[in-house]
C-alpha atoms as a PDB file:
ATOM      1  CA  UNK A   1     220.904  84.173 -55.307  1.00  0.00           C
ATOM      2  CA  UNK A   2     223.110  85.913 -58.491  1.00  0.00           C
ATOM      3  CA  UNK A   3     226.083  86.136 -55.923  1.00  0.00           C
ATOM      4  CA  UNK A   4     225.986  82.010 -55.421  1.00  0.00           C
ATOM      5  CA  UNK A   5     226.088  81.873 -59.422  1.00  0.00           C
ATOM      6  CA  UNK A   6     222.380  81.631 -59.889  1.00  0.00           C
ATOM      7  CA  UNK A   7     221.106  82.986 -63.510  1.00  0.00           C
ATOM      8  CA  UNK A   8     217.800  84.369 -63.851  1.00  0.00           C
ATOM      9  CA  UNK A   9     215.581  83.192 -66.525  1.00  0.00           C
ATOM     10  CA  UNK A  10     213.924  85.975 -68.340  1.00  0.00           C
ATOM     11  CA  UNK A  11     211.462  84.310 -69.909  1.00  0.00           C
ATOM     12  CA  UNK A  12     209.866  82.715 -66.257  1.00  0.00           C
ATOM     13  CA  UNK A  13     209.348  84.684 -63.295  1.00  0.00           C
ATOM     14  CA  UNK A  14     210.814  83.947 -59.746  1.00  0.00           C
ATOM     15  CA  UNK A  15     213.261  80.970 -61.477  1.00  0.00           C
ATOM     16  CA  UNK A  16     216.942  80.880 -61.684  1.00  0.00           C
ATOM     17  CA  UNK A  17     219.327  78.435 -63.529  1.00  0.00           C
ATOM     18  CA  UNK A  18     222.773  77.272 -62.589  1.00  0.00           C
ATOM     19  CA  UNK A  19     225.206  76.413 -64.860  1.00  0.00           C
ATOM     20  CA  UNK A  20     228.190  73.876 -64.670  1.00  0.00           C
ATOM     21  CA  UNK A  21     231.906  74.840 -65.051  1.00  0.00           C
ATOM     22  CA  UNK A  22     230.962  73.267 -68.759  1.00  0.00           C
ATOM     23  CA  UNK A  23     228.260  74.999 -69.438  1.00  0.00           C
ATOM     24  CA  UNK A  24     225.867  72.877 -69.049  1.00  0.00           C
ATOM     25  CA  UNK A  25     222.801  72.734 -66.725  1.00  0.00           C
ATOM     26  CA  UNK A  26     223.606  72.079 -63.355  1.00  0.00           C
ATOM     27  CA  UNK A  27     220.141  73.185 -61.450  1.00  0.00           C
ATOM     28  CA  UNK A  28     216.828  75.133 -61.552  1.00  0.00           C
ATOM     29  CA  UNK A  29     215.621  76.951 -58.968  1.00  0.00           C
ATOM     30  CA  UNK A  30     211.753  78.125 -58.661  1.00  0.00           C
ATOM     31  CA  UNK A  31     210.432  80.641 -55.938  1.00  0.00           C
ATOM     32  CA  UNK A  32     206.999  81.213 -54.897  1.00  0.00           C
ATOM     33  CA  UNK A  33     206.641  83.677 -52.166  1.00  0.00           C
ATOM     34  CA  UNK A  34     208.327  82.045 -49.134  1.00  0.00           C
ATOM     35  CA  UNK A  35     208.758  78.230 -50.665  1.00  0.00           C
ATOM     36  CA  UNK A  36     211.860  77.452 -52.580  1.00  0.00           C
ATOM     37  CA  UNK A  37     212.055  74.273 -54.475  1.00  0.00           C
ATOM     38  CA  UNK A  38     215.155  73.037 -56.881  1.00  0.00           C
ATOM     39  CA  UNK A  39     215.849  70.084 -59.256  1.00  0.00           C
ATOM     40  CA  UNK A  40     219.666  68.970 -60.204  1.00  0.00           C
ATOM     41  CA  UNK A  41     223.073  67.239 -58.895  1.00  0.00           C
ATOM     42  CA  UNK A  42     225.351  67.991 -56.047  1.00  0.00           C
ATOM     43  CA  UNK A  43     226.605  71.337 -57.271  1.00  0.00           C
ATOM     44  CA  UNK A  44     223.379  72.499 -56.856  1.00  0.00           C
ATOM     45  CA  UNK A  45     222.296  71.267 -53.653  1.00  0.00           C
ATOM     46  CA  UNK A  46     225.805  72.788 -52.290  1.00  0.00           C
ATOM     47  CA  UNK A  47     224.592  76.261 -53.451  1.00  0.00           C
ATOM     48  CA  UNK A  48     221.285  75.874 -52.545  1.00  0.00           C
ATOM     49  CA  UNK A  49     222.769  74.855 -48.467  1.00  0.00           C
ATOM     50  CA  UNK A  50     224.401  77.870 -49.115  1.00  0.00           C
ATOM     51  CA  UNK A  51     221.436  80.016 -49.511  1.00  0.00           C
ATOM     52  CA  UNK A  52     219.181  78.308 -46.919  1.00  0.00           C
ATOM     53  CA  UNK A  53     221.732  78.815 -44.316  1.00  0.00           C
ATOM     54  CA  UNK A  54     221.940  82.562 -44.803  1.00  0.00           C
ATOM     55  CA  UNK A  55     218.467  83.013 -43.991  1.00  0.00           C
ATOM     56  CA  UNK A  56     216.095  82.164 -41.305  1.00  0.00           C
ATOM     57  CA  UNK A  57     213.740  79.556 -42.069  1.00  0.00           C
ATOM     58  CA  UNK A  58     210.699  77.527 -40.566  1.00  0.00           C
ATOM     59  CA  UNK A  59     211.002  73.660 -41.024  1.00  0.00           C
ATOM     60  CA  UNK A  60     212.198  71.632 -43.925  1.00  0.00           C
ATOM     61  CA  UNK A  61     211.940  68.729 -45.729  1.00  0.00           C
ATOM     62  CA  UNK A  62     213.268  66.677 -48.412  1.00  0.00           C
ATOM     63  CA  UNK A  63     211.090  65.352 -50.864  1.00  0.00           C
ATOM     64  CA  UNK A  64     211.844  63.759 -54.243  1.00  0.00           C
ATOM     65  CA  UNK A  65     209.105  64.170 -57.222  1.00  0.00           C
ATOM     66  CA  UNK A  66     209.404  63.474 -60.962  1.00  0.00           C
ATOM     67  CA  UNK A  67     207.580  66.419 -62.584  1.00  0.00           C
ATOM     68  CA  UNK A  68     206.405  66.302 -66.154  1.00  0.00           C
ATOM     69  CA  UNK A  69     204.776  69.416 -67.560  1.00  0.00           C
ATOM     70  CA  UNK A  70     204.035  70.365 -71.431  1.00  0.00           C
ATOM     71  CA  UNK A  71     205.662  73.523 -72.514  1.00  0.00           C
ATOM     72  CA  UNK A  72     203.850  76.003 -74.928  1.00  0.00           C
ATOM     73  CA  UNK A  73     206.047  74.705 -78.005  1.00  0.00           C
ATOM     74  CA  UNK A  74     204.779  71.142 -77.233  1.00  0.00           C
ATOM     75  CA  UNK A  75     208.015  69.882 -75.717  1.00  0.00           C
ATOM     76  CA  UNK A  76     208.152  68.202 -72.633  1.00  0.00           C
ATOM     77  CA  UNK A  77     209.747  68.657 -69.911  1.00  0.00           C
ATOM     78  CA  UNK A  78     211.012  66.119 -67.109  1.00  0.00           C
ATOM     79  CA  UNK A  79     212.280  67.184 -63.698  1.00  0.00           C
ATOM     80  CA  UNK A  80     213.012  65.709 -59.996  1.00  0.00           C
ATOM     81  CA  UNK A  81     212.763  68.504 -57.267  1.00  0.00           C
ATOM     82  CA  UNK A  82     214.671  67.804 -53.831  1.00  0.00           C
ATOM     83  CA  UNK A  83     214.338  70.205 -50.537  1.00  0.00           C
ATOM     84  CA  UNK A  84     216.910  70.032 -48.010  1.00  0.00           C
ATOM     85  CA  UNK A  85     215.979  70.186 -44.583  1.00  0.00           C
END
């Protein structure tokens, strides 16, 4: 995942961030054991073909979900997660 320009983020396990030419946020990336699931634009849904493609994989799907979840410092957090088939 580092070698498509993936970032880990230290501070939560099995997730990865990629950045924009910018600098700005261009994806997350969460893994839990064999399920990947990712939030952001075009850039990184072109990585994340990328990836999928490499390896061997059962079925997949594409779903869309808005995900809201509280964060320890009381900030929220909004998020829509897409899976490629």
């Amino acid at each position: 995942m580092k070698e498509e320009g993936l970032t880990v983020i230290p501070f939560k396990n099995a997730s990865y961030s990629l950045s924009a030419e910018d600098g700005s946020l261009a994806g997350l990336v969460a893994v839990h054991v064999d399920d990947l699931i990712w939030t952001g634009g075009e850039q990184i849904e072109n990585v994340m073909k990328k990836i999928c493609d490499m390896y061997k994989s059962g079925s997949w799907r594409r779903t869309t979900s808005a995900i809201v979840e509280e964060t320890p410092d009381m900030t929220s957090m909004a998020s829509t997660s897409t899976v490629i088939p």
